[in-house]
PDB file of N, CA and C in Angstrom:
ATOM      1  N   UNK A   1      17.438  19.280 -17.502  1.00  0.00           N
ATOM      2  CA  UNK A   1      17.952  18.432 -16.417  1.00  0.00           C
ATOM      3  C   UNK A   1      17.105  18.626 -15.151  1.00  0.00           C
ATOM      4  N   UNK A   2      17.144  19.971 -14.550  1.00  0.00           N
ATOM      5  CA  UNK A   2      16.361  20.051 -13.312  1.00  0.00           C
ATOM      6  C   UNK A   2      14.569  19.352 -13.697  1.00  0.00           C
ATOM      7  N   UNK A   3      14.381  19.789 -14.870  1.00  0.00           N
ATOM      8  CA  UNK A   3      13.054  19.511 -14.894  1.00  0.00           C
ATOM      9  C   UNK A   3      12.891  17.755 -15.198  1.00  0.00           C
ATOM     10  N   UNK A   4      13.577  17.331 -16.013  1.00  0.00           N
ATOM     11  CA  UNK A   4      13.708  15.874 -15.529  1.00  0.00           C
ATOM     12  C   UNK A   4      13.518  15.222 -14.270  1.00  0.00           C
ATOM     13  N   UNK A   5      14.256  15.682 -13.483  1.00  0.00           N
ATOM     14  CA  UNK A   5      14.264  15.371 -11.920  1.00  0.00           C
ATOM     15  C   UNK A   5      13.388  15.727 -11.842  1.00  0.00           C
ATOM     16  N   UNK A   6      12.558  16.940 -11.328  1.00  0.00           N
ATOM     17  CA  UNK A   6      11.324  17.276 -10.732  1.00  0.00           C
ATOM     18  C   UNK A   6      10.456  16.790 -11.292  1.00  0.00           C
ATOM     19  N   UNK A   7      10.404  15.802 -12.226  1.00  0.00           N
ATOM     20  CA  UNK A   7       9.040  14.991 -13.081  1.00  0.00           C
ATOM     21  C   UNK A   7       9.373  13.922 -12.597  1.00  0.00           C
ATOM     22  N   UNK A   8      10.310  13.249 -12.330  1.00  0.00           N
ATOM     23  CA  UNK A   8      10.558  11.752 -11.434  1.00  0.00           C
ATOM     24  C   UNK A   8      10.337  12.083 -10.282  1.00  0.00           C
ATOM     25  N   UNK A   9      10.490  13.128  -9.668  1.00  0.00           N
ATOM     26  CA  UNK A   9      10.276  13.110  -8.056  1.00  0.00           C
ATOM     27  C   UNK A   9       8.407  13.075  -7.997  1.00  0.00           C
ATOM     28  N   UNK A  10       7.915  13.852  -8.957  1.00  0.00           N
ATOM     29  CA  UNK A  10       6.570  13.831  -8.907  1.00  0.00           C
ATOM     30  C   UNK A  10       6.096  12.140  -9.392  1.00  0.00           C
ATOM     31  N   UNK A  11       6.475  11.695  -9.768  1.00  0.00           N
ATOM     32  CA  UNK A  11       6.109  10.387 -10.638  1.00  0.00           C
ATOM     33  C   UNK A  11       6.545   9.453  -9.386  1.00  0.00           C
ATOM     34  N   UNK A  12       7.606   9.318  -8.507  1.00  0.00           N
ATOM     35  CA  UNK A  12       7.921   8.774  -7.579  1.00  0.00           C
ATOM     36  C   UNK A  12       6.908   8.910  -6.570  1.00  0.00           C
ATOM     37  N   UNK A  13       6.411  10.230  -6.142  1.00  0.00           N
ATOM     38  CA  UNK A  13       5.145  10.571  -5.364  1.00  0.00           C
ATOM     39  C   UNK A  13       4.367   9.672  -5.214  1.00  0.00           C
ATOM     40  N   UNK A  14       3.674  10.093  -6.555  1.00  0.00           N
ATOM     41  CA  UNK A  14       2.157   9.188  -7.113  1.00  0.00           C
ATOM     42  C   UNK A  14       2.302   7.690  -7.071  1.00  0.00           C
ATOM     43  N   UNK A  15       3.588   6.940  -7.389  1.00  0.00           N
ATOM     44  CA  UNK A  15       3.523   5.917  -7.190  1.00  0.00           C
ATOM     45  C   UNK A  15       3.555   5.075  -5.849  1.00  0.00           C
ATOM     46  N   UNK A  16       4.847   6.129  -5.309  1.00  0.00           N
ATOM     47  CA  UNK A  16       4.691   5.915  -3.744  1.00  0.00           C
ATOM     48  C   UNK A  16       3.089   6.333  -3.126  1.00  0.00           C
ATOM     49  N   UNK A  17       2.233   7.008  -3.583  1.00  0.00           N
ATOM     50  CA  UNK A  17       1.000   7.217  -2.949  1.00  0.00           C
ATOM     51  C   UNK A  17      -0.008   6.394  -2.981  1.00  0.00           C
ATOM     52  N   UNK A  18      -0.059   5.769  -4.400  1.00  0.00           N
ATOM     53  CA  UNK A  18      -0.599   4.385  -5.217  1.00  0.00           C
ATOM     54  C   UNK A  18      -0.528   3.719  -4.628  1.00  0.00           C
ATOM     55  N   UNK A  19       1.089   3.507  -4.221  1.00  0.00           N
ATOM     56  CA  UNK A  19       1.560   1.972  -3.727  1.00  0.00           C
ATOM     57  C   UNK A  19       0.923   1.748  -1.482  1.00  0.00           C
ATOM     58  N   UNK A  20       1.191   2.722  -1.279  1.00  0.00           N
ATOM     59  CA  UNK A  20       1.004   3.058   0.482  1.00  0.00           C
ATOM     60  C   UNK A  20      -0.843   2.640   0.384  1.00  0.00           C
ATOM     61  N   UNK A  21      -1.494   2.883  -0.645  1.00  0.00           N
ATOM     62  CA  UNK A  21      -3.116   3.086  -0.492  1.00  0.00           C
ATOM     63  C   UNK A  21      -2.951   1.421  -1.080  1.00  0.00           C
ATOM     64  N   UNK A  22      -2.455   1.193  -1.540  1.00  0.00           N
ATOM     65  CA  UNK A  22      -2.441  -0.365  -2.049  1.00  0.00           C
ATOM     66  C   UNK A  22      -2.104  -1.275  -0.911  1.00  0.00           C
ATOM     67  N   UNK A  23      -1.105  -1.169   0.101  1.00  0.00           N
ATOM     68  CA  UNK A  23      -0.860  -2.011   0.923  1.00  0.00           C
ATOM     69  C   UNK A  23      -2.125  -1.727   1.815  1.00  0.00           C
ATOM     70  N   UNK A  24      -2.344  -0.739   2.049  1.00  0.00           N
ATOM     71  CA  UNK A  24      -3.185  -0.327   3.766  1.00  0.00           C
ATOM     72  C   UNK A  24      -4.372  -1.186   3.162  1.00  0.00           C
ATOM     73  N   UNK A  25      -4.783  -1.568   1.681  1.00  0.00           N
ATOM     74  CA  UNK A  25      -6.488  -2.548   1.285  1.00  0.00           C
ATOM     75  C   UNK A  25      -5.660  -3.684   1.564  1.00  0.00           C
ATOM     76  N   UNK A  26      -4.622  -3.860   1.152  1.00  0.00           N
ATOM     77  CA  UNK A  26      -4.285  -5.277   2.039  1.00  0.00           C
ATOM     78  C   UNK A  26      -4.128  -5.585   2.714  1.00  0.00           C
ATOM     79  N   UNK A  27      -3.427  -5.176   3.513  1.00  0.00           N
ATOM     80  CA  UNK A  27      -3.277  -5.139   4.999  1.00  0.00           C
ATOM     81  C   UNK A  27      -4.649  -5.227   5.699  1.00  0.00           C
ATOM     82  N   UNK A  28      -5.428  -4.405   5.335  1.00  0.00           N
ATOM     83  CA  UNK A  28      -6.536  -4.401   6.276  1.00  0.00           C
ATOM     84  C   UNK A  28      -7.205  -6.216   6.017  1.00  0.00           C
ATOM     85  N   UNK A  29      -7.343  -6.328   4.474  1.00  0.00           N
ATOM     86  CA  UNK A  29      -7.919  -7.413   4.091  1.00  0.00           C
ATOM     87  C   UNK A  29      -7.302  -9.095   4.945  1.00  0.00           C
ATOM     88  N   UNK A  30      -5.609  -8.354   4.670  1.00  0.00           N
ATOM     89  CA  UNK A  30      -4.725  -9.796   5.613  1.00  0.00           C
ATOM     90  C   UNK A  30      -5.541  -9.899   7.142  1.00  0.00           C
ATOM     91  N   UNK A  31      -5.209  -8.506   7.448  1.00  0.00           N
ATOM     92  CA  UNK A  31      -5.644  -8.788   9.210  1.00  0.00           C
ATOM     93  C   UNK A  31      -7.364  -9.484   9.136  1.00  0.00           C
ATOM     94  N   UNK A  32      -8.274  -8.783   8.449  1.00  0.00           N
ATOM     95  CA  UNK A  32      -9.640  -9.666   8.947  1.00  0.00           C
ATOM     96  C   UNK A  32      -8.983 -11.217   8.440  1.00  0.00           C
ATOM     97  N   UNK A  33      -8.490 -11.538   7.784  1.00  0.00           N
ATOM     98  CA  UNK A  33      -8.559 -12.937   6.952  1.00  0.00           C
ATOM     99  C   UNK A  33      -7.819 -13.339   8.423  1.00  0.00           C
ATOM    100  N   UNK A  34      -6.270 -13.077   9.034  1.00  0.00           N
ATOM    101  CA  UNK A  34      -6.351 -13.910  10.447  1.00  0.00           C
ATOM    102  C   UNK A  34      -6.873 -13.716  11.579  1.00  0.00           C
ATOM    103  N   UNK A  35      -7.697 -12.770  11.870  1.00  0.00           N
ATOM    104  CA  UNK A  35      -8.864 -12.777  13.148  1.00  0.00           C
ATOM    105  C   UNK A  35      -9.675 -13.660  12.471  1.00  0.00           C
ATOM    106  N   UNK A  36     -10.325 -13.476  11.442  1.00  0.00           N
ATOM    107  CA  UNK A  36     -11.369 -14.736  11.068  1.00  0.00           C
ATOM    108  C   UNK A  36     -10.590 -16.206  11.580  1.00  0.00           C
ATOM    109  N   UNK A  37      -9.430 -16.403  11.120  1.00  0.00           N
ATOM    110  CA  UNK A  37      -8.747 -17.761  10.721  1.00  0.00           C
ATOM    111  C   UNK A  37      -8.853 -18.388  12.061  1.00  0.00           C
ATOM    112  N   UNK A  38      -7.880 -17.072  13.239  1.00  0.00           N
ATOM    113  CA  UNK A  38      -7.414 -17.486  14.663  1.00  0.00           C
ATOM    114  C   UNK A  38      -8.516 -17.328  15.532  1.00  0.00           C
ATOM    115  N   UNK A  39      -9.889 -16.806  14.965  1.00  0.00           N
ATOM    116  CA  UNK A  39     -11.053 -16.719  16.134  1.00  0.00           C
ATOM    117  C   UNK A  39     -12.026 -17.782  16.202  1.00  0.00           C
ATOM    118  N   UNK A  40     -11.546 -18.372  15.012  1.00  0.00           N
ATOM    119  CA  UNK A  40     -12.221 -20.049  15.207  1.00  0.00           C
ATOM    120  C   UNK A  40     -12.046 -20.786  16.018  1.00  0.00           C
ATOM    121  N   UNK A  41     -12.947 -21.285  16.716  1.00  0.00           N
ATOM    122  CA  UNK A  41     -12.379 -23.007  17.664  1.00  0.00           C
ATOM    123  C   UNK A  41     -11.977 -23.739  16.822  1.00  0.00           C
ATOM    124  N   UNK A  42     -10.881 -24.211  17.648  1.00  0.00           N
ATOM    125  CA  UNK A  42     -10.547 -25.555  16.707  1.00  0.00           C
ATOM    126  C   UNK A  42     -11.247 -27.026  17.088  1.00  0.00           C
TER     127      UNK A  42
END
């Protein structure tokens, strides 16, 4: 039982660590895509 848990909490980690490094490439990618978009003249 305990060790169950402590293998999901580790597995929760990694995914939560996966997932945080996954948004911040998007995020970064969203923001240039609207400075590009909004630094255009129209």
């Amino acid at each position: 039982m305990n060790i169950g848990i402590l293998y999901l909490k580790n597995r929760f980690n990694i995914v939560l660590r996966i997932f945080s490094e996954i948004i911040r490439v998007i995020g970064r990618k969203v923001v240039i895509f609207l400075a590009l978009t909004f630094y255009q003249p129209l």
